[in-house]
PDB file of N, CA and C in Angstrom:
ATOM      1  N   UNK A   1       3.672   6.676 -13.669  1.00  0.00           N
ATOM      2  CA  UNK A   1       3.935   7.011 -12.285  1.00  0.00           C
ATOM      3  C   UNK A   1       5.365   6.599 -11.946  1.00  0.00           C
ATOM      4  N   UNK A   2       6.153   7.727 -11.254  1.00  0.00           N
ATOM      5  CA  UNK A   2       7.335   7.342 -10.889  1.00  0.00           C
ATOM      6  C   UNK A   2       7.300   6.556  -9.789  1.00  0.00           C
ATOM      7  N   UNK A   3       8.047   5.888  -9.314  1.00  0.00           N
ATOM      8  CA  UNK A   3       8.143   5.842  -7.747  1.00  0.00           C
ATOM      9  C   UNK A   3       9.700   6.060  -7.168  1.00  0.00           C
ATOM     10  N   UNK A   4       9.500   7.232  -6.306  1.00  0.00           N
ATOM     11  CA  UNK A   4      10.460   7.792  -5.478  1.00  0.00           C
ATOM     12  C   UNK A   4      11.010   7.118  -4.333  1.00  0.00           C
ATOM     13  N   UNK A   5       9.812   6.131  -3.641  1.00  0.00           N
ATOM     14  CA  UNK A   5      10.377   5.382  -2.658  1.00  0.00           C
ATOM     15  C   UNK A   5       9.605   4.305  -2.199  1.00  0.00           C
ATOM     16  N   UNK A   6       9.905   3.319  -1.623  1.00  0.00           N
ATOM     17  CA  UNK A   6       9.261   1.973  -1.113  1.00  0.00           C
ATOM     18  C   UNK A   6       9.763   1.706   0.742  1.00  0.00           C
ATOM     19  N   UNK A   7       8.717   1.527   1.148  1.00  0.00           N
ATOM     20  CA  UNK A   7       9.484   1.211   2.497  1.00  0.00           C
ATOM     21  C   UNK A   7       8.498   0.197   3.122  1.00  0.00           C
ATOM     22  N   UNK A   8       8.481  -0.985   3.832  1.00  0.00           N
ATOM     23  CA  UNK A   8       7.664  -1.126   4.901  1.00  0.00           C
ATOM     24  C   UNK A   8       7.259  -0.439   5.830  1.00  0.00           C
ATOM     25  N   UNK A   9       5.405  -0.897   5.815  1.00  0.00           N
ATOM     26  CA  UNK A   9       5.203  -0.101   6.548  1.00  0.00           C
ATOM     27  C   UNK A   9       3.786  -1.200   7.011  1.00  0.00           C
ATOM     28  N   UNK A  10       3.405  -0.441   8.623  1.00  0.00           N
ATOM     29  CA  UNK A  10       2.183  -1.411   9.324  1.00  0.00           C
ATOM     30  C   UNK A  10       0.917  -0.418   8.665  1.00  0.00           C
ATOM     31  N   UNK A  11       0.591  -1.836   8.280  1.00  0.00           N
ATOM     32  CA  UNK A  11      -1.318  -1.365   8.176  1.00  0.00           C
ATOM     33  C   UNK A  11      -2.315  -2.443   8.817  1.00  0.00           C
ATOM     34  N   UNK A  12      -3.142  -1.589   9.440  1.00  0.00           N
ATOM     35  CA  UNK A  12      -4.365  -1.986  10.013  1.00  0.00           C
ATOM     36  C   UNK A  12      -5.238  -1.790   8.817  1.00  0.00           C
ATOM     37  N   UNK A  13      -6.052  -3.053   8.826  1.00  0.00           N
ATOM     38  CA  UNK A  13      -6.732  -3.966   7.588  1.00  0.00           C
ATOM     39  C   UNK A  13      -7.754  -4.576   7.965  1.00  0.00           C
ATOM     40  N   UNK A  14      -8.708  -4.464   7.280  1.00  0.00           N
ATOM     41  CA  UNK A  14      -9.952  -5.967   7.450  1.00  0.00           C
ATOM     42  C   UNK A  14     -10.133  -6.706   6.627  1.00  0.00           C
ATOM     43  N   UNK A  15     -10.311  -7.948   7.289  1.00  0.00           N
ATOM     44  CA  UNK A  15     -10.471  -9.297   6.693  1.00  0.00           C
ATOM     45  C   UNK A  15     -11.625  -9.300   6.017  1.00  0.00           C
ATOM     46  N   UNK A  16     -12.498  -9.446   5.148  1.00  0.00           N
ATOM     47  CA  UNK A  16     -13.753  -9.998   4.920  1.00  0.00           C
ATOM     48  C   UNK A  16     -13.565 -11.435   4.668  1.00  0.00           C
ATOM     49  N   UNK A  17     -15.107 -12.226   4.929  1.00  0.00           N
ATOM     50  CA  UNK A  17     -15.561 -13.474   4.621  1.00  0.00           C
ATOM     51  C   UNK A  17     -14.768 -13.946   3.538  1.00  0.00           C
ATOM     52  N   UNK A  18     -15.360 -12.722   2.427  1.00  0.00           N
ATOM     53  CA  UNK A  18     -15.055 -13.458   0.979  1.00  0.00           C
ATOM     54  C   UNK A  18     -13.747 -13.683   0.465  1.00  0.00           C
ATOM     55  N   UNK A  19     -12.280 -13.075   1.325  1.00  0.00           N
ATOM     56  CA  UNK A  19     -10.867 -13.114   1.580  1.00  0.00           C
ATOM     57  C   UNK A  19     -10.810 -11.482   0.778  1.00  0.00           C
ATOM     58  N   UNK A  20     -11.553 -10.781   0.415  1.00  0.00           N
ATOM     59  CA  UNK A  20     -10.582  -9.956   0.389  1.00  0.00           C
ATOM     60  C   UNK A  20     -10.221  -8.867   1.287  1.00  0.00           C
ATOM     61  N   UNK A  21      -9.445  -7.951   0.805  1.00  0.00           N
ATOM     62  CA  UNK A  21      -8.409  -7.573   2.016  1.00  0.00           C
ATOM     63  C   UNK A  21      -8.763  -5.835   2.193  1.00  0.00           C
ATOM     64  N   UNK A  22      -9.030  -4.929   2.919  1.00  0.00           N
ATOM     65  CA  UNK A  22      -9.202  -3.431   2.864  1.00  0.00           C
ATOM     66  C   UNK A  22      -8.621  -2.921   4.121  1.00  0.00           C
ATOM     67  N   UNK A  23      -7.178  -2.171   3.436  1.00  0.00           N
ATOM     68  CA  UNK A  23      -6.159  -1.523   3.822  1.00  0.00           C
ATOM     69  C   UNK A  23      -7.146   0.229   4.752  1.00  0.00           C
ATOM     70  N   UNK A  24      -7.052  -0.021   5.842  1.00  0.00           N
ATOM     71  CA  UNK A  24      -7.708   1.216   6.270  1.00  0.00           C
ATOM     72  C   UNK A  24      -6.737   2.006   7.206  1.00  0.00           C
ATOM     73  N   UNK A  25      -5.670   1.783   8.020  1.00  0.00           N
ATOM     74  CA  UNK A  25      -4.602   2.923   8.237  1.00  0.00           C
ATOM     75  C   UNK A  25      -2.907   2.331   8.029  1.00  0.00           C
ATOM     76  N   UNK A  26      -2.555   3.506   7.654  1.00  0.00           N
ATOM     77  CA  UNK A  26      -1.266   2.867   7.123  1.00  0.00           C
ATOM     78  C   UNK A  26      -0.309   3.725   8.573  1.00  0.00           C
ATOM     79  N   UNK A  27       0.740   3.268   9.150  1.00  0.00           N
ATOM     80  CA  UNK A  27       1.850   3.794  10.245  1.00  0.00           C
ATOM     81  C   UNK A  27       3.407   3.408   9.552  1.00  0.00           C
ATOM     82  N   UNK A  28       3.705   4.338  10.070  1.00  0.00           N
ATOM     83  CA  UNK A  28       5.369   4.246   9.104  1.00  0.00           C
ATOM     84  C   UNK A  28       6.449   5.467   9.866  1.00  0.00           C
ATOM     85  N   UNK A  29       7.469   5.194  10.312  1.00  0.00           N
ATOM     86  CA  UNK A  29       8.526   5.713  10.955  1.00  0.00           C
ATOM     87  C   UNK A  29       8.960   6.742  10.149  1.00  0.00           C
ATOM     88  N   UNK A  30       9.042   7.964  10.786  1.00  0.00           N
ATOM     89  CA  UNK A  30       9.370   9.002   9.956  1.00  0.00           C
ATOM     90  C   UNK A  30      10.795   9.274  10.403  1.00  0.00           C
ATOM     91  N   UNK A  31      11.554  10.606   9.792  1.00  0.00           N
ATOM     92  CA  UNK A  31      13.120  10.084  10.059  1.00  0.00           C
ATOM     93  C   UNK A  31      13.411  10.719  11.628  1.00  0.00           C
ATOM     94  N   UNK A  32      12.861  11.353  12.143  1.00  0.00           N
ATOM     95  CA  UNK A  32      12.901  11.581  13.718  1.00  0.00           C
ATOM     96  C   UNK A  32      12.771  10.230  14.568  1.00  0.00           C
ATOM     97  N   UNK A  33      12.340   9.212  13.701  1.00  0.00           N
ATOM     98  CA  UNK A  33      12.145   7.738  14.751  1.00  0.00           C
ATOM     99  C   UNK A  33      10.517   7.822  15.479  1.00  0.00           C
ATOM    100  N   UNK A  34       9.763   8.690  14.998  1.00  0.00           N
ATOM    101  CA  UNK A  34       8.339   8.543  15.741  1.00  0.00           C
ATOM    102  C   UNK A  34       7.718   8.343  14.724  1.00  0.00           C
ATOM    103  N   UNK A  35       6.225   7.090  15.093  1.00  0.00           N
ATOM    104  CA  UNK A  35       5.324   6.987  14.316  1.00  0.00           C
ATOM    105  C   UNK A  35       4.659   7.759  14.037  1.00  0.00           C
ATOM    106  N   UNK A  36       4.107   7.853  12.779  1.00  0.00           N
ATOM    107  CA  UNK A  36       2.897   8.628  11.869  1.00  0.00           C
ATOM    108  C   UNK A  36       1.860   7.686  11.440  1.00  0.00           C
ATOM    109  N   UNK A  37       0.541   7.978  12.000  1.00  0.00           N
ATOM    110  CA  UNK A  37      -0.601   7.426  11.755  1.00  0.00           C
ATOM    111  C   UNK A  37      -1.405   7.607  10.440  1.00  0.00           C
ATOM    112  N   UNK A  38      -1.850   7.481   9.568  1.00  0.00           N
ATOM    113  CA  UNK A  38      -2.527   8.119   8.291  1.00  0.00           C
ATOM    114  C   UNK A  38      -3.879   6.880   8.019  1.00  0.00           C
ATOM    115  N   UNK A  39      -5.186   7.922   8.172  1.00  0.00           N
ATOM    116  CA  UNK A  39      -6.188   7.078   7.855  1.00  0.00           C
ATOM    117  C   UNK A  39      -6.102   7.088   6.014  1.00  0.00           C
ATOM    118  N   UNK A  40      -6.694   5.884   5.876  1.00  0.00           N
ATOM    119  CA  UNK A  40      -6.629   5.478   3.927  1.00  0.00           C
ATOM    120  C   UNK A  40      -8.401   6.298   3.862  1.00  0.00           C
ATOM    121  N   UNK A  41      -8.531   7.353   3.039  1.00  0.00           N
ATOM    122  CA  UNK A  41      -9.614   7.817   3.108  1.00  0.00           C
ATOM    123  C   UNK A  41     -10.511   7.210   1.606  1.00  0.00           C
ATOM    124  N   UNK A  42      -9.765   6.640   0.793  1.00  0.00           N
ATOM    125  CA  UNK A  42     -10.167   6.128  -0.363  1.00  0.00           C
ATOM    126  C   UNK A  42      -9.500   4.980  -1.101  1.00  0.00           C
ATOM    127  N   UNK A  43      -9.907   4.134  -1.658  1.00  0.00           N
ATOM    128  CA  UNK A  43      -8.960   3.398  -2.011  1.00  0.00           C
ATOM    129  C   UNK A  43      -9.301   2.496  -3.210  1.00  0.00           C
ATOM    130  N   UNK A  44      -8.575   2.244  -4.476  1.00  0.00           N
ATOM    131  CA  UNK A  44      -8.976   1.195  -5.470  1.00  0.00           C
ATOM    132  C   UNK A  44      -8.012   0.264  -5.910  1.00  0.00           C
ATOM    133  N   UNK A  45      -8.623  -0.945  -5.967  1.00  0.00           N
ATOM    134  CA  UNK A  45      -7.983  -1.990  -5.924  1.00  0.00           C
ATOM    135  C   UNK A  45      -7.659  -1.797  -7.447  1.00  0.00           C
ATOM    136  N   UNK A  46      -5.808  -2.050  -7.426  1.00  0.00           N
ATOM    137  CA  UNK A  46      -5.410  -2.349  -8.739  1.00  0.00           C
ATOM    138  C   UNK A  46      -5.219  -3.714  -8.944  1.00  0.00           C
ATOM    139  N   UNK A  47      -4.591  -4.297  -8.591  1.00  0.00           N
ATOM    140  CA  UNK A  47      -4.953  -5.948  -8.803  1.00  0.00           C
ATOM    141  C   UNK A  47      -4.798  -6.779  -8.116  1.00  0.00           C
ATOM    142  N   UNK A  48      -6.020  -7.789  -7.671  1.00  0.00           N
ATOM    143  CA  UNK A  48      -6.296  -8.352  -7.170  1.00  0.00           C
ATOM    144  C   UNK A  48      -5.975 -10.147  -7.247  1.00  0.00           C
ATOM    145  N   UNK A  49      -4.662 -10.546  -8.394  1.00  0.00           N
ATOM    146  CA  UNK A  49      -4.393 -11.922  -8.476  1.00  0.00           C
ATOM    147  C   UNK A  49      -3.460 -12.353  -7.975  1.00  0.00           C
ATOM    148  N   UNK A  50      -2.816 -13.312  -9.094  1.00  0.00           N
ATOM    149  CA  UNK A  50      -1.378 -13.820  -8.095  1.00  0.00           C
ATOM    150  C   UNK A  50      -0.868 -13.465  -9.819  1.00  0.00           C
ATOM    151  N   UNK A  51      -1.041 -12.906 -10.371  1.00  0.00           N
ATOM    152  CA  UNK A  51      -0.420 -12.492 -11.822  1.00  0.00           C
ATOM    153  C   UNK A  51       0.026 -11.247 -11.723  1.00  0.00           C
ATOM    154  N   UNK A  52       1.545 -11.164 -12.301  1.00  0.00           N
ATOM    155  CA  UNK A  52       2.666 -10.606 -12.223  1.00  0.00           C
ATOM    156  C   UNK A  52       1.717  -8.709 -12.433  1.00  0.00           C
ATOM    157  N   UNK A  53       1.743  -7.928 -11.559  1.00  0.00           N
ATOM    158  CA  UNK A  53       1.228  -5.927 -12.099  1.00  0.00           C
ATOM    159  C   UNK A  53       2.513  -5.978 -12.866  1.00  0.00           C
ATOM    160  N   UNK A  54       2.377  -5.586 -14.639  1.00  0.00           N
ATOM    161  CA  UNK A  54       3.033  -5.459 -15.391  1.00  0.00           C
ATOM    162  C   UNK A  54       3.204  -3.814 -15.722  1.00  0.00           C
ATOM    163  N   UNK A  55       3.141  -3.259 -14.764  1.00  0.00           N
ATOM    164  CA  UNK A  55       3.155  -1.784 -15.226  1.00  0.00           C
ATOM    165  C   UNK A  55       4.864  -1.577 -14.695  1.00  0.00           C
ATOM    166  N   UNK A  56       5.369  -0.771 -15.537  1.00  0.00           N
ATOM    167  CA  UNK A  56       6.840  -0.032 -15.688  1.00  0.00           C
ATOM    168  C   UNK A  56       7.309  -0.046 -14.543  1.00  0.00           C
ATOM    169  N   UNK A  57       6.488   1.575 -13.630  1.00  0.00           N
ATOM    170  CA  UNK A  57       6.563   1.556 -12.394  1.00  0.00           C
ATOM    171  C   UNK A  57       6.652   0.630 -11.275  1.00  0.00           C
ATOM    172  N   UNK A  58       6.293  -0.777 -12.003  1.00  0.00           N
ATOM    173  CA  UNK A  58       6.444  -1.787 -10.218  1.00  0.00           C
ATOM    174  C   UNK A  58       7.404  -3.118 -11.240  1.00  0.00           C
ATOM    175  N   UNK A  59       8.684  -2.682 -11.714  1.00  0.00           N
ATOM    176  CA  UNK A  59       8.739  -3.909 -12.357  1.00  0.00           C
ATOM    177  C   UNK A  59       9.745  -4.773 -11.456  1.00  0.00           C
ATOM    178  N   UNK A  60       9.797  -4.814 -10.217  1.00  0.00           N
ATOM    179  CA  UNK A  60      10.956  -5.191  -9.381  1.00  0.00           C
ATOM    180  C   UNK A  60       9.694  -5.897  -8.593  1.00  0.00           C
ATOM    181  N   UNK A  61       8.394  -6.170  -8.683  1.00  0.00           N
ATOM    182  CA  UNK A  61       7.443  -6.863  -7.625  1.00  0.00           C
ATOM    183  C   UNK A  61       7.183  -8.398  -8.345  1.00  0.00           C
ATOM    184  N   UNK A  62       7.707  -9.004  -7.556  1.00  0.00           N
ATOM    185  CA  UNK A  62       7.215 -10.567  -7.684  1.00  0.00           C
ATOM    186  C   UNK A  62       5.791 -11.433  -7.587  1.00  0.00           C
ATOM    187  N   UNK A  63       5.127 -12.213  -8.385  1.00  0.00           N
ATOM    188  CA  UNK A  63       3.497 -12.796  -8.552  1.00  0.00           C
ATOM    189  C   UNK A  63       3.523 -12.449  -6.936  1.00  0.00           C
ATOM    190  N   UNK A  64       1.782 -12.453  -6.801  1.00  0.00           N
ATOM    191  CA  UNK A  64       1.372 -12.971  -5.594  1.00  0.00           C
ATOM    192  C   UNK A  64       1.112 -11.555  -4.712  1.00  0.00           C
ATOM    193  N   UNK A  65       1.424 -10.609  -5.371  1.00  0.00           N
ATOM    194  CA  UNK A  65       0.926  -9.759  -4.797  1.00  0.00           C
ATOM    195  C   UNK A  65      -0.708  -8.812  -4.827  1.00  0.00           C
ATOM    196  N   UNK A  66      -1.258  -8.043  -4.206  1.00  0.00           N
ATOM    197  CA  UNK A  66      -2.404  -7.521  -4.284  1.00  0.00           C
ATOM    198  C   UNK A  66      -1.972  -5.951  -3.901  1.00  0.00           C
ATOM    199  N   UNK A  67      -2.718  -5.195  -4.900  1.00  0.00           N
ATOM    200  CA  UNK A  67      -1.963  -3.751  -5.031  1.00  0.00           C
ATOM    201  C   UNK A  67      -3.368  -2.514  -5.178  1.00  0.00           C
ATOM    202  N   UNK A  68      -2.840  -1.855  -4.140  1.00  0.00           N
ATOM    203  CA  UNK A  68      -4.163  -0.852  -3.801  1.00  0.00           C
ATOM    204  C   UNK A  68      -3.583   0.587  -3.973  1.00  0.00           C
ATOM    205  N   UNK A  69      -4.444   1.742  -5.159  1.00  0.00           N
ATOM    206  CA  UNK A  69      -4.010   3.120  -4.775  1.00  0.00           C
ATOM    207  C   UNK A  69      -4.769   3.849  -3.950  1.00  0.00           C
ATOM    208  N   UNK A  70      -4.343   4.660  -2.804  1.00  0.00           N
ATOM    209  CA  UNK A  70      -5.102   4.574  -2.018  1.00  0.00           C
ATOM    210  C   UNK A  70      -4.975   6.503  -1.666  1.00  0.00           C
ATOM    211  N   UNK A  71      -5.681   6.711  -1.135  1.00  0.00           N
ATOM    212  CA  UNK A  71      -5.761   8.851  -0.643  1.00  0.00           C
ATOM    213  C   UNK A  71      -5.240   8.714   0.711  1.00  0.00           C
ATOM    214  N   UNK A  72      -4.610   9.762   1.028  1.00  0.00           N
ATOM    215  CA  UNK A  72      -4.330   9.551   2.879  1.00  0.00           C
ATOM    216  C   UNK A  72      -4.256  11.387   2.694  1.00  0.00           C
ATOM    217  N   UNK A  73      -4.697  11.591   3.609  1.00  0.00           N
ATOM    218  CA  UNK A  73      -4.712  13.014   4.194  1.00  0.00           C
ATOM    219  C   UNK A  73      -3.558  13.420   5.214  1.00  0.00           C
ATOM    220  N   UNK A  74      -2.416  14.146   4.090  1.00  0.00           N
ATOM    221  CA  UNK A  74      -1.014  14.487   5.214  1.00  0.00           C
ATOM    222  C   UNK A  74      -1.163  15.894   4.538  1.00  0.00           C
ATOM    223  N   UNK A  75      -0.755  16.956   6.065  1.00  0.00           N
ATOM    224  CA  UNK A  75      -0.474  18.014   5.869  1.00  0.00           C
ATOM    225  C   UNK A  75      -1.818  18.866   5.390  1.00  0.00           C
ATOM    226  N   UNK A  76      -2.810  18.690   5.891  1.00  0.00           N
ATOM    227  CA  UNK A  76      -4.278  19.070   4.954  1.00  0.00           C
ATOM    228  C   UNK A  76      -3.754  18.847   3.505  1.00  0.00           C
ATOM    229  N   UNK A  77      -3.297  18.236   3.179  1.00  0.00           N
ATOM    230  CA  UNK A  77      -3.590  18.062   1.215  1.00  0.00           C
ATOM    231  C   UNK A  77      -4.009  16.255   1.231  1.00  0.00           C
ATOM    232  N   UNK A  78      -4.493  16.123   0.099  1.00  0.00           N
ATOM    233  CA  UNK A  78      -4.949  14.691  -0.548  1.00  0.00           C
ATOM    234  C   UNK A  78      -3.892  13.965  -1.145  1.00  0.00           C
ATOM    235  N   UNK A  79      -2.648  13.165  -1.076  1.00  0.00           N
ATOM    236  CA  UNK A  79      -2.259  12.693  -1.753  1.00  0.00           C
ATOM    237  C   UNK A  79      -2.344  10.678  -2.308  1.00  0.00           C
ATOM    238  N   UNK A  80      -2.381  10.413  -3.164  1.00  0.00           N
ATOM    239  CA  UNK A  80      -2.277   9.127  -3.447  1.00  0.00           C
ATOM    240  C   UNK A  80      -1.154   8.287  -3.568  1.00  0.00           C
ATOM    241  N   UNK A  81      -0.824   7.293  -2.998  1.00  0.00           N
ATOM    242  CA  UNK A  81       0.154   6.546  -2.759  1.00  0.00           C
ATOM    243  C   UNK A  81      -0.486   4.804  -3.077  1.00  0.00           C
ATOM    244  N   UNK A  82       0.743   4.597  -3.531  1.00  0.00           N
ATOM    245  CA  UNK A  82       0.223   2.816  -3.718  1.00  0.00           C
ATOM    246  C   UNK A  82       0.714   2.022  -2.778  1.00  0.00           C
ATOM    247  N   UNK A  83      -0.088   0.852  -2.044  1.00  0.00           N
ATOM    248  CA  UNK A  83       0.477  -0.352  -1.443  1.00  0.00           C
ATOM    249  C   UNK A  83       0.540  -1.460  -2.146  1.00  0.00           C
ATOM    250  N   UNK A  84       1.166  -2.019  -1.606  1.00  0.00           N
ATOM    251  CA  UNK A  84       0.719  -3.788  -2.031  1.00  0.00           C
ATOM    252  C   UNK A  84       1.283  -4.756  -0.794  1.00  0.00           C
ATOM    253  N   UNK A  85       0.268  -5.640  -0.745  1.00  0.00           N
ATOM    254  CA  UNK A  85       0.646  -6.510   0.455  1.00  0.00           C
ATOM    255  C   UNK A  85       1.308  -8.155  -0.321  1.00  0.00           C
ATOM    256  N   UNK A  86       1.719  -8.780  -0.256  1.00  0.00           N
ATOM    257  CA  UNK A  86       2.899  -9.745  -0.591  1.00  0.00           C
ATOM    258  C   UNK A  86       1.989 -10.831   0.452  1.00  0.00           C
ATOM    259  N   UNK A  87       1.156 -11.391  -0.054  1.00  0.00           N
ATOM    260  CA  UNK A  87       0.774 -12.652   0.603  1.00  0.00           C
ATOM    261  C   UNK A  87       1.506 -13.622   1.719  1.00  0.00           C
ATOM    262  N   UNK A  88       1.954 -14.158   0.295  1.00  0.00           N
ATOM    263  CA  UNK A  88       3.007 -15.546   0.653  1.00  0.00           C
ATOM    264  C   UNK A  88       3.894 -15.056   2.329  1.00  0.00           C
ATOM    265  N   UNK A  89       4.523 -13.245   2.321  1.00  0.00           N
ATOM    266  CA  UNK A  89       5.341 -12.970   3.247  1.00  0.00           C
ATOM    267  C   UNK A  89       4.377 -12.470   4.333  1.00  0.00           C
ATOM    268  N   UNK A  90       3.006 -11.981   4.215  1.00  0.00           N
ATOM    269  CA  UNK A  90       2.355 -11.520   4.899  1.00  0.00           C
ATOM    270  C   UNK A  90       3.081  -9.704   5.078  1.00  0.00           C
ATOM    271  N   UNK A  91       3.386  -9.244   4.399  1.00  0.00           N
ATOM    272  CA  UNK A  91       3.616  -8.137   4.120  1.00  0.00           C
ATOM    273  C   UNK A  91       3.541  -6.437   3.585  1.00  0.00           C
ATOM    274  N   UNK A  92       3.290  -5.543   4.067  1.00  0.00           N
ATOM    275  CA  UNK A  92       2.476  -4.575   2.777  1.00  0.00           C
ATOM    276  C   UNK A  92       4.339  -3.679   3.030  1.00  0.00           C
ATOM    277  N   UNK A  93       4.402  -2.995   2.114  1.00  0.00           N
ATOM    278  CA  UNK A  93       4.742  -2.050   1.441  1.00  0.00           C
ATOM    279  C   UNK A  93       4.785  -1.024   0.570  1.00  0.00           C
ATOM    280  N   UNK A  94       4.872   0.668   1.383  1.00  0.00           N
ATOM    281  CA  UNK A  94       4.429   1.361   0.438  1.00  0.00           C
ATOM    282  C   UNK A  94       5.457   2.314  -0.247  1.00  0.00           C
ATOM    283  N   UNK A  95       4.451   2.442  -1.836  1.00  0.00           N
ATOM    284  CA  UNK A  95       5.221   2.993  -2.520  1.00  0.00           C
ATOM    285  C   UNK A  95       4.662   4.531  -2.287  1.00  0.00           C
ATOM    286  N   UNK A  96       5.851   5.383  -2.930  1.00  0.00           N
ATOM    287  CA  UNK A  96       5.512   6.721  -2.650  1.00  0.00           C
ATOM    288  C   UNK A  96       5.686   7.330  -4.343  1.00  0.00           C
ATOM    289  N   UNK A  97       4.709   7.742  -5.440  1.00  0.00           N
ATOM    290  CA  UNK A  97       5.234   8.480  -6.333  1.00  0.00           C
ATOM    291  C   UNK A  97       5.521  10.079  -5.957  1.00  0.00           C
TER     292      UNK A  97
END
């Protein structure tokens, strides 16, 4: 997977008991300056530690992160995009392949 772009972006999330974390809408500034809403219609957790995602594609992400590929419905089509939220900063950012 390439990735074309990374940006911050707000997601609305739930907490569970057991700490883990489910990314359910992602909002992100498009280049007109207005928000875009996108519900996460599917989503699988790629990893869930504080050990380094050693895949090609993310080799610029530091431990401690938790990394989800997830479906969002833009434009009537299905596409998949990855997040990951950055603990320590309290942060998500998404990638776009």
């Amino acid at each position: 997977m390439n990735i074309r772009e990374r940006k911050k972006v707000d997601v609305i999330c739930q907490h569970n008991a057991d700490g883990t974390i489910i990314p359910i809408k992602i909002r992100l500034m498009t280049e007109d300056g207005e928000y875009q809403t996108y519900g996460i219609k599917g989503y699988r957790l790629l990893k869930g530690d504080n050990k380094q995602y050693s895949a090609p594609e993310f080799p610029f992400l530091p431990p401690g992160n938790t990394f989800y590929e997830c479906r969002i419905l833009t434009l009537d089509k299905m596409r998949t995009i990855v997040l990951y939220y950055h603990r320590e900063s309290g942060t998500w950012t998404l990638c776009i392949p």
